[in-house]
Protein backbone atom coordinates (compact mmCIF):
# COMPACT_ATOMS: atom_id res chain seq x y z
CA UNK A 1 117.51 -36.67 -58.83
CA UNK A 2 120.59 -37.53 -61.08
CA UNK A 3 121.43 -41.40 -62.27
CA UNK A 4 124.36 -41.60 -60.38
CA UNK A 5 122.31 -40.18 -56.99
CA UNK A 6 119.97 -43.05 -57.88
CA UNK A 7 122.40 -45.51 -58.63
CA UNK A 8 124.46 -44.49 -55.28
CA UNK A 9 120.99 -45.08 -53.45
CA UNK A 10 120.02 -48.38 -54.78
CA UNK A 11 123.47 -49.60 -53.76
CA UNK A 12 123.24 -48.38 -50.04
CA UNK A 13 119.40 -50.28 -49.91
CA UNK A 14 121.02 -53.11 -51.49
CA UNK A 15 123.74 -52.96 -48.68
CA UNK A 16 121.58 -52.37 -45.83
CA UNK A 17 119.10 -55.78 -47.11
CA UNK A 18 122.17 -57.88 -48.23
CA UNK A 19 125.11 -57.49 -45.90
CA UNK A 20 127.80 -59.32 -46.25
CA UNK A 21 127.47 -62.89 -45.28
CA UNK A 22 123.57 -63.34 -45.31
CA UNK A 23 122.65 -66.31 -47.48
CA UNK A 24 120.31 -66.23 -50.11
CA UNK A 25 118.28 -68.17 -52.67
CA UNK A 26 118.31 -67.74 -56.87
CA UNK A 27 114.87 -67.64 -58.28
CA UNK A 28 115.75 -66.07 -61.72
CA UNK A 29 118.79 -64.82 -63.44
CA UNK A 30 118.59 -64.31 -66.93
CA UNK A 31 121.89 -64.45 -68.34
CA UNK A 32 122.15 -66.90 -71.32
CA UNK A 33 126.00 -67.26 -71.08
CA UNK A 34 126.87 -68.65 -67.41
CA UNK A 35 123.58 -68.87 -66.08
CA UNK A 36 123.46 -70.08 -62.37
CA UNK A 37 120.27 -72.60 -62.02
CA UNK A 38 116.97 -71.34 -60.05
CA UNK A 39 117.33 -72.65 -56.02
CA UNK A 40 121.20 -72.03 -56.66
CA UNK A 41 122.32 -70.78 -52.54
CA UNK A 42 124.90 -68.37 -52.31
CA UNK A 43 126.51 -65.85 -49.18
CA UNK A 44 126.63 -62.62 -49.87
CA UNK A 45 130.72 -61.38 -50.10
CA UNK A 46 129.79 -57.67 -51.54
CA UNK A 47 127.73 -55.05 -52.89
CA UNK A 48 129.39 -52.23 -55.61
CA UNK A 49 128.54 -49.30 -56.13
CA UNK A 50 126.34 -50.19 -58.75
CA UNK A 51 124.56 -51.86 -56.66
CA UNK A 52 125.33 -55.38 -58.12
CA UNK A 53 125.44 -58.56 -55.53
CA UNK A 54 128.14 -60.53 -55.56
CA UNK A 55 127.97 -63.94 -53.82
CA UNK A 56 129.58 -66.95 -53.22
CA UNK A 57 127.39 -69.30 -55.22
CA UNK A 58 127.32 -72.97 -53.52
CA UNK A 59 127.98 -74.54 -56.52
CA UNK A 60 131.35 -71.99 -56.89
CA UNK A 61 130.16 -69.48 -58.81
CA UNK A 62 130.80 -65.92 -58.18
CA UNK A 63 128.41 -64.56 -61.00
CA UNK A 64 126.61 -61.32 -59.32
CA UNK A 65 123.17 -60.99 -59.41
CA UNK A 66 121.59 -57.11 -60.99
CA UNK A 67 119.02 -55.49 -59.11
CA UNK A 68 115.53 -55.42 -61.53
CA UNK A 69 116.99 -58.10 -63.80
CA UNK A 70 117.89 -61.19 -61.73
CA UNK A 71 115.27 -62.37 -58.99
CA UNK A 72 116.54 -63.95 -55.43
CA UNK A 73 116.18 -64.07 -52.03
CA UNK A 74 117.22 -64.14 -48.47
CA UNK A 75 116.60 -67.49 -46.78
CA UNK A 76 114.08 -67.86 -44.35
CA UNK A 77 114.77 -68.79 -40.95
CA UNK A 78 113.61 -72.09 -41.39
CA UNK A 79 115.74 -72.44 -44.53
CA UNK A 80 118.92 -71.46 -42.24
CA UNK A 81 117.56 -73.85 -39.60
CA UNK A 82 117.84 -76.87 -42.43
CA UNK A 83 121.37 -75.65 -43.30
CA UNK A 84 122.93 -75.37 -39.58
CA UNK A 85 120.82 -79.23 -38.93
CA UNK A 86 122.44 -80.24 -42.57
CA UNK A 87 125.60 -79.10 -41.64
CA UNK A 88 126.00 -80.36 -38.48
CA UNK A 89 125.04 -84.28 -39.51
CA UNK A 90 127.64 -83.89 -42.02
CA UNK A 91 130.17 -83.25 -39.54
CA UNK A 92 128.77 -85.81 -37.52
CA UNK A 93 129.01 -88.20 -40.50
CA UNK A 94 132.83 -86.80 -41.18
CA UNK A 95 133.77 -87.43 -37.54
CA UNK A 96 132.17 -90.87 -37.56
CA UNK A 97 134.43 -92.01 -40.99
CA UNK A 98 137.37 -90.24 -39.09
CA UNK A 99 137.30 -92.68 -36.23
């Protein structure tokens, strides 16, 4: 099998386990010029055909993440759970200074 078969591959798996909008979780990226800090959340916006990931990092960032190089995530249900409860008292608190 050629590189660019293997590349083409590893971008379809990465597709099929990151689609867009599925939130995940930074564990490791090693990249000493704009590093993004370990627990950093993100939603996936696309994969290329390299099979880089490109989120939307919380914090702003749009840094992608290379398969075999940087370590992350999905969130766990429970971790989604937090974030809908999380979001939902903050609109709660936003409607409450509204009033």
């Amino acid at each position: 099998m050629d590189s660019l078969e293997k590349m083409r591959q590893r971008s379809e798996r990465m597709k099929e386990l990151f689609p867009p909008g599925t939130r995940i979780v930074l564990e490791h990226m090693d990249d000493p010029y704009h590093p993004v800090s370990p627990g950093t959340r993100g939603t996936v916006e696309s994969i290329d055909a390299n099979g880089t990931v490109f989120p939307k990092w919380d914090n702003g960032s749009s840094l992608g993440l290379i398969y075999g190089e940087d370590s992350f995530r999905r969130l766990t249900p429970e971790e989604l759970e937090e974030e809908r409860l999380a979001a939902e008292q903050e609109a709660r608190n936003d409607m409450g200074m509204q009033m």
